[in-house]
Structures are given as C-alpha cells and as structure tokens.
Protein backbone atom coordinates (compact mmCIF):
# COMPACT_ATOMS: atom_id res chain seq x y z
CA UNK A 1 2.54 -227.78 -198.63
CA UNK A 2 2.44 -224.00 -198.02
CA UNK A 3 -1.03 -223.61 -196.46
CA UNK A 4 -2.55 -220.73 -194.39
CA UNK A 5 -5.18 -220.67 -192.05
CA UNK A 6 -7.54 -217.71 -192.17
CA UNK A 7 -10.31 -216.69 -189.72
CA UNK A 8 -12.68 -214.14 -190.44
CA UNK A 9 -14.26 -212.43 -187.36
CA UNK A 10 -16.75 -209.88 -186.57
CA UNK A 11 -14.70 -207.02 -185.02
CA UNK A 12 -16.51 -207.71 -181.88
CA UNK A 13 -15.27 -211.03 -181.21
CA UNK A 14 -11.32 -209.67 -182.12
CA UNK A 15 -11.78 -207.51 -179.45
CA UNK A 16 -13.14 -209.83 -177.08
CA UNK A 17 -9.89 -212.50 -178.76
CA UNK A 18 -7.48 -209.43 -177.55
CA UNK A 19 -8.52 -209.65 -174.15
CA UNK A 20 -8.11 -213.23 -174.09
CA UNK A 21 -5.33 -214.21 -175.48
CA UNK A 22 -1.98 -212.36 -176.38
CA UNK A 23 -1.94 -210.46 -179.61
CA UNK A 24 0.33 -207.77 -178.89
CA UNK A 25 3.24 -209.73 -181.66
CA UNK A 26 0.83 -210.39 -184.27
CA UNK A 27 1.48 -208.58 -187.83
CA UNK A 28 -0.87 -205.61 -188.43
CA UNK A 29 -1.25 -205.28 -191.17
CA UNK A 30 -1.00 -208.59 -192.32
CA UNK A 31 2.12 -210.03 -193.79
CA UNK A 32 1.24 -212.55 -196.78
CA UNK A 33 4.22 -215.17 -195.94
CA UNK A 34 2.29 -215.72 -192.63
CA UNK A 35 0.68 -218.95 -192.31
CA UNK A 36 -1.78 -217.57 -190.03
CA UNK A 37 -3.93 -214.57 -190.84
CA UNK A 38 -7.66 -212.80 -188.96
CA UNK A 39 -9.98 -210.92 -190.83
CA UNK A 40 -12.28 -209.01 -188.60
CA UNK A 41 -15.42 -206.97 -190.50
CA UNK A 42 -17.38 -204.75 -188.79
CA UNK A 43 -21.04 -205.18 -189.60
CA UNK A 44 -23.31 -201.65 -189.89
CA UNK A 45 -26.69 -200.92 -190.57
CA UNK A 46 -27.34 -199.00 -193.28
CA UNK A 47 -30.58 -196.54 -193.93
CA UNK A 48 -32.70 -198.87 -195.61
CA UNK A 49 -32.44 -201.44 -192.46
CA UNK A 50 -29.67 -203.77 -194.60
CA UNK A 51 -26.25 -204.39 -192.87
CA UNK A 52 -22.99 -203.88 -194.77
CA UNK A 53 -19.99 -206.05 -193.69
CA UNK A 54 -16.25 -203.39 -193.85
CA UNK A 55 -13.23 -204.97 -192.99
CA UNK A 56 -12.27 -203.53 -189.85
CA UNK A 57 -8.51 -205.29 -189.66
CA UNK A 58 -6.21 -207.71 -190.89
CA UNK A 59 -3.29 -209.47 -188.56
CA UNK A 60 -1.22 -212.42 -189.42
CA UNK A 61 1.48 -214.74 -187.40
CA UNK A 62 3.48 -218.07 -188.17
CA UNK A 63 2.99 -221.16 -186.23
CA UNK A 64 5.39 -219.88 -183.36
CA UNK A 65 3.00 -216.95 -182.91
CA UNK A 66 -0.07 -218.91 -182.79
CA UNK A 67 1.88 -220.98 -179.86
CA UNK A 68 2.23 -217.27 -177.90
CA UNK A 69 -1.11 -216.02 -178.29
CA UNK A 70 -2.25 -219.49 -176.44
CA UNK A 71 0.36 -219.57 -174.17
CA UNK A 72 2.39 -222.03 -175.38
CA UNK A 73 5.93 -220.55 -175.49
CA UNK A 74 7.61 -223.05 -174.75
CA UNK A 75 5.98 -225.48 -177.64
CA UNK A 76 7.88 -224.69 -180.93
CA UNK A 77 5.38 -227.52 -183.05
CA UNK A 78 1.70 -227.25 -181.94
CA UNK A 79 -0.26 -230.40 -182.65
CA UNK A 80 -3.99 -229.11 -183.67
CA UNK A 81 -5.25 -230.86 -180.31
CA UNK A 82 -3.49 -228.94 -178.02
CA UNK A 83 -5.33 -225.63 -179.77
CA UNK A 84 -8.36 -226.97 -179.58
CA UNK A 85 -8.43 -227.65 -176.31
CA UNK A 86 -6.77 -224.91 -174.99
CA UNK A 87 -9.47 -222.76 -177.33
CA UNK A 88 -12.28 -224.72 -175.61
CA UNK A 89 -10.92 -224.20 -172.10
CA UNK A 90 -11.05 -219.89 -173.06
CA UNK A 91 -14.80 -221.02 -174.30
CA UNK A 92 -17.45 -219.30 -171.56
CA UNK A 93 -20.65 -221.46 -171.54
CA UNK A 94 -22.82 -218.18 -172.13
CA UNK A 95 -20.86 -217.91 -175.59
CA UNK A 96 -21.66 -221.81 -176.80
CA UNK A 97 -24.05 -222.57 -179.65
CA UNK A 98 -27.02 -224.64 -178.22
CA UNK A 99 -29.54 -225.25 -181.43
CA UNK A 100 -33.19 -225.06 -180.77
C-alpha cells in the first residue's frame, strides 16, 4: 500500500521542530510522491476577536528522510518504535499534556 503520513502543525511548533531536529533536506514545497508530508498553519486573530487558521508551509520527505531528521542515518527501514521513542526523548516535560 502507498500510504502517506501527514502532520499538520501550528507554525510555531515547525519552528520549534527546525531547531530540533534536521530539516534542512526536506522538500519545500511539498512533493506529492513523498510518503511523508507537514502542514504548518499559522493561526491570527482577526477584528472581530475570531482566529483564522493560513497555511504557513508545506514540506514533504520519504522514509529515508524521516530517518535523517531523527538522526538515524545509518537506519535505511525505521520500525515506528524507534520514532517514537526517539520523539519522546526530544519531548521537554514543560511541553507534555497533563489533563485537569
């Protein structure tokens, strides 16, 4: 099967994603044969006190790229476990959902 994966973002938290992990490879803008693409949307308030969501950018990679921006070079075939926990281990505790 020819799936993609596709995470939409507030712009904020791309930027913030930059700075952690290695982006400088991905596609921008995105390339549709990518099985990995980011939305980020900028959110802004309006006059009347609503918020209206823009996309801000679009970037895409393939598997291999999603290896480099977590610093896996030298993995060709990521198993999903190994990105999770290599996302969780970026994960700052001041950033983690805690319900009330």
């Amino acid at each position: 099967m020819n799936k993609k994966l596709v995470l939409v973002v507030q712009d904020k938290l791309l930027n913030y994603m930059r700075h952690e992990f290695k982006f400088e490879h991905l596609h921008t803008p995105a390339t549709i044969g990518d099985s990995m693409h980011l939305h980020a949307y900028r959110m802004d308030k309006q006059v009347d006190d609503s918020y209206k969501l823009t996309m801000q950018s679009r970037l895409s990679t393939d598997g291999e790229g999603i290896g480099f921006c977590l610093g896996l070079q030298a993995e060709v075939r990521i198993e999903l476990d190994q990105i999770i926990h290599n996302l969780q281990m970026k994960i700052s505790v001041s950033t983690l959902f805690i319900p009330v």
